[in-house]
C-alpha atoms as a PDB file:
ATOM      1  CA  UNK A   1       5.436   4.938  -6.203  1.00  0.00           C
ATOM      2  CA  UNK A   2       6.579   7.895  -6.190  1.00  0.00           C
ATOM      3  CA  UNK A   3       3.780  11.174  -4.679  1.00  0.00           C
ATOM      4  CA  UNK A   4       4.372  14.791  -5.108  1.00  0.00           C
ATOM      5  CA  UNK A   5       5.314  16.123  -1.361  1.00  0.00           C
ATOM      6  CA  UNK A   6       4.658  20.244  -1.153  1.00  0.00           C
ATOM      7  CA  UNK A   7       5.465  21.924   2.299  1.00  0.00           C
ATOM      8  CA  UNK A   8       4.440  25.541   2.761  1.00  0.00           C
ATOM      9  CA  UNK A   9       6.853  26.778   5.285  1.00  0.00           C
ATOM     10  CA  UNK A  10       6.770  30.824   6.562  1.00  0.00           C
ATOM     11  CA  UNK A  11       8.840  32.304   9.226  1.00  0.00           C
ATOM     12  CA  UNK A  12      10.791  29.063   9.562  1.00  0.00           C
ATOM     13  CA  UNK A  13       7.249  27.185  10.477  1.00  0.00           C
ATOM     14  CA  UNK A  14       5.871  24.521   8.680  1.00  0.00           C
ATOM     15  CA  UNK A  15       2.183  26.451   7.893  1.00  0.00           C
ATOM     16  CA  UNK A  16       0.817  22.948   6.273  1.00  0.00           C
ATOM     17  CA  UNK A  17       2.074  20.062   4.339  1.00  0.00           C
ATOM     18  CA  UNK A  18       0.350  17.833   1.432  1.00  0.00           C
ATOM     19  CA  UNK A  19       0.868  14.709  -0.651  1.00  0.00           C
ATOM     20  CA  UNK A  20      -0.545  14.701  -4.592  1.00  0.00           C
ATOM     21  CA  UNK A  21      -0.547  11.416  -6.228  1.00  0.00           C
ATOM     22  CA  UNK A  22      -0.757  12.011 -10.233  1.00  0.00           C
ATOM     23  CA  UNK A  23       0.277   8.300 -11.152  1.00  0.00           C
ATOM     24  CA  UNK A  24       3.368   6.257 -10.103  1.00  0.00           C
ATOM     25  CA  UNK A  25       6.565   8.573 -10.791  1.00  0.00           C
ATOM     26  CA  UNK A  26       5.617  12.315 -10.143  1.00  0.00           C
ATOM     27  CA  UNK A  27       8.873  14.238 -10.985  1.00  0.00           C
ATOM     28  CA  UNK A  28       8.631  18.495 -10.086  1.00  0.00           C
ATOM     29  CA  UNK A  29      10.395  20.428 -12.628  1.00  0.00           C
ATOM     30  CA  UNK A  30       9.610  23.910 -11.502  1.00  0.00           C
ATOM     31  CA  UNK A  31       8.038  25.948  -8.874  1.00  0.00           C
ATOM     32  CA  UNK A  32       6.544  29.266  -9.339  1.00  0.00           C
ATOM     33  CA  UNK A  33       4.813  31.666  -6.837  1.00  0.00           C
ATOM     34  CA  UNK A  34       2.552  34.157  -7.977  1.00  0.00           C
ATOM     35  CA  UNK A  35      -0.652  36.675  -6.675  1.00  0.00           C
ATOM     36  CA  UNK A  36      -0.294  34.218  -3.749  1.00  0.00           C
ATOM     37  CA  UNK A  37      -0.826  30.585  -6.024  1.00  0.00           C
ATOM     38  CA  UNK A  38       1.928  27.806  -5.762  1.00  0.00           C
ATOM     39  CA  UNK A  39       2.622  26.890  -9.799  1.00  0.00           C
ATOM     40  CA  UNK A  40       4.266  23.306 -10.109  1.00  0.00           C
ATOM     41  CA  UNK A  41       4.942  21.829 -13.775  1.00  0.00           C
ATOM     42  CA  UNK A  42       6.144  18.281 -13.002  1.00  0.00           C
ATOM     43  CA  UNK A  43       5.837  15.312 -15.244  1.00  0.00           C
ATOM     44  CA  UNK A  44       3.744  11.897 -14.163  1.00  0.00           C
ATOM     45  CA  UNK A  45       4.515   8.655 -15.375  1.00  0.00           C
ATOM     46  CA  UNK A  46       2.237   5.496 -15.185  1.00  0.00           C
ATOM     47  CA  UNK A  47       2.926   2.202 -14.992  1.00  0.00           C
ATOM     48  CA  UNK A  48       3.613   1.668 -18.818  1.00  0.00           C
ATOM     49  CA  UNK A  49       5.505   4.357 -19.103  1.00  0.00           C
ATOM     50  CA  UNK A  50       3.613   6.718 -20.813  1.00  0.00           C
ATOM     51  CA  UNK A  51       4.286  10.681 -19.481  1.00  0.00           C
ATOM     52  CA  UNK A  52       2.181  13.234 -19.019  1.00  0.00           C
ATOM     53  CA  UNK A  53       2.627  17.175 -18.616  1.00  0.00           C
ATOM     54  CA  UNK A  54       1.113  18.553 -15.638  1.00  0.00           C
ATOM     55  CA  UNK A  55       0.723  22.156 -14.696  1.00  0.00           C
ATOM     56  CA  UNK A  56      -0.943  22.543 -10.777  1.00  0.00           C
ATOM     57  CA  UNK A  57      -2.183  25.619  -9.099  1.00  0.00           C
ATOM     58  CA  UNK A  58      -2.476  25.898  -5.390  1.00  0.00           C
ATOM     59  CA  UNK A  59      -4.184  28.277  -3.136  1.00  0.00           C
ATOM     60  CA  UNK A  60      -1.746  29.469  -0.143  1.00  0.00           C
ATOM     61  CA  UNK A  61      -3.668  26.846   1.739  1.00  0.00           C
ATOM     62  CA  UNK A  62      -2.657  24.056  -0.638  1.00  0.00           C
ATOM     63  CA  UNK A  63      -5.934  23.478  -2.173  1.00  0.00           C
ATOM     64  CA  UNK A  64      -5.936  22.471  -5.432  1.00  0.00           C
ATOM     65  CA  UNK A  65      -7.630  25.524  -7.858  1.00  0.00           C
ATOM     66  CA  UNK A  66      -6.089  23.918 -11.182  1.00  0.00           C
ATOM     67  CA  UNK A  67      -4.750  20.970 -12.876  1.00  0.00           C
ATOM     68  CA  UNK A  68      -3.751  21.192 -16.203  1.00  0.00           C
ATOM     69  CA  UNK A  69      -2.781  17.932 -17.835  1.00  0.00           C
ATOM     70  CA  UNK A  70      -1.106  17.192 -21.121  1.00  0.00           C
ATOM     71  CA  UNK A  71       0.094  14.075 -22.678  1.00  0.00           C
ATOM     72  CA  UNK A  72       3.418  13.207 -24.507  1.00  0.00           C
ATOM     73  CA  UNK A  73       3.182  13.312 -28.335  1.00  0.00           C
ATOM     74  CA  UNK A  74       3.743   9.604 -28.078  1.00  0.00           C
ATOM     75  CA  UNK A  75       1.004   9.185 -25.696  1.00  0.00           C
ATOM     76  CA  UNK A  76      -2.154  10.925 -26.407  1.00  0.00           C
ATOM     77  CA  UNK A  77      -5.213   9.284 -25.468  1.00  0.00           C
ATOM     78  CA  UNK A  78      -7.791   8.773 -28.057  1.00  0.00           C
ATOM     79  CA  UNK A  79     -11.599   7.868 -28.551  1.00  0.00           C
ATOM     80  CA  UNK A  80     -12.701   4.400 -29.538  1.00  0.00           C
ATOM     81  CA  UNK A  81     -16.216   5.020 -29.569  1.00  0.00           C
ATOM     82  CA  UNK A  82     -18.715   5.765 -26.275  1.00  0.00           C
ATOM     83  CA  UNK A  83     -21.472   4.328 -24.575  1.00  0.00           C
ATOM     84  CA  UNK A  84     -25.067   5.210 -25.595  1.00  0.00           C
ATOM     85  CA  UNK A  85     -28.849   5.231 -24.477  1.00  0.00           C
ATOM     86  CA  UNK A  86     -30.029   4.039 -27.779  1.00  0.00           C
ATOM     87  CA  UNK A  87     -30.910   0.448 -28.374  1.00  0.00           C
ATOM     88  CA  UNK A  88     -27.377  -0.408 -29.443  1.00  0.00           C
ATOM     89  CA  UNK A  89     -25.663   0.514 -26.252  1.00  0.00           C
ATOM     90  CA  UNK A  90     -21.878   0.520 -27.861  1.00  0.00           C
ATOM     91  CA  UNK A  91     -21.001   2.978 -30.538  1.00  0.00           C
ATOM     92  CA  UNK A  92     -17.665   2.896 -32.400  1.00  0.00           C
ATOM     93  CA  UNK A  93     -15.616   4.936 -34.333  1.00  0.00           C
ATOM     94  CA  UNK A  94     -14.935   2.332 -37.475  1.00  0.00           C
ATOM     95  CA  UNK A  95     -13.971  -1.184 -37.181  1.00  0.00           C
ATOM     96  CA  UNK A  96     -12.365  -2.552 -33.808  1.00  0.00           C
ATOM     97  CA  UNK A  97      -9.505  -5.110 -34.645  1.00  0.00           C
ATOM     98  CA  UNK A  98      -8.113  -6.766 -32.077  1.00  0.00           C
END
């Protein structure tokens, strides 16, 4: 798989250095620095090929302060139904076929 490597490096020193993991491919398209955040928009692909969008803000110290995720059109993840307190335990949305 492939990880998201981002090196902060000042005065020809590397200041600190950290892997992100956002599924198996993780593929930077740009880099953007601004009031002292990193800004990375890469795209993340699983293992079934589906993409997603990510936007990620770092602090100068590489902490995370934002992730902001969104899928391809082809993609998007939907609700089936959700799990409940009630006596039935399993709600659906409509009729499950499989």
């Amino acid at each position: 798989s492939e990880d998201l490597l981002v090196i902060f490096v000042k005065n020809g020193k590397i200041v600190w250095a950290k892997t992100y993991d956002f599924g198996l491919d993780d593929t930077p398209r740009k880099v953007i620095i601004k009031d002292n955040n990193i800004i990375i928009d890469l795209v993340s692909q699983d293992y079934m090929g589906a993409e997603k969008y990510i936007t990620i803000t770092l602090d100068e110290n590489g902490n995370v302060k934002k992730i902001k995720k969104i899928f391809s059109k082809e993609y998007q993840p939907y609700q089936i139904g959700f799990i409940s307190k009630e006596k039935s335990k399993i709600r659906t949305f409509g009729k499950l076929e499989w």
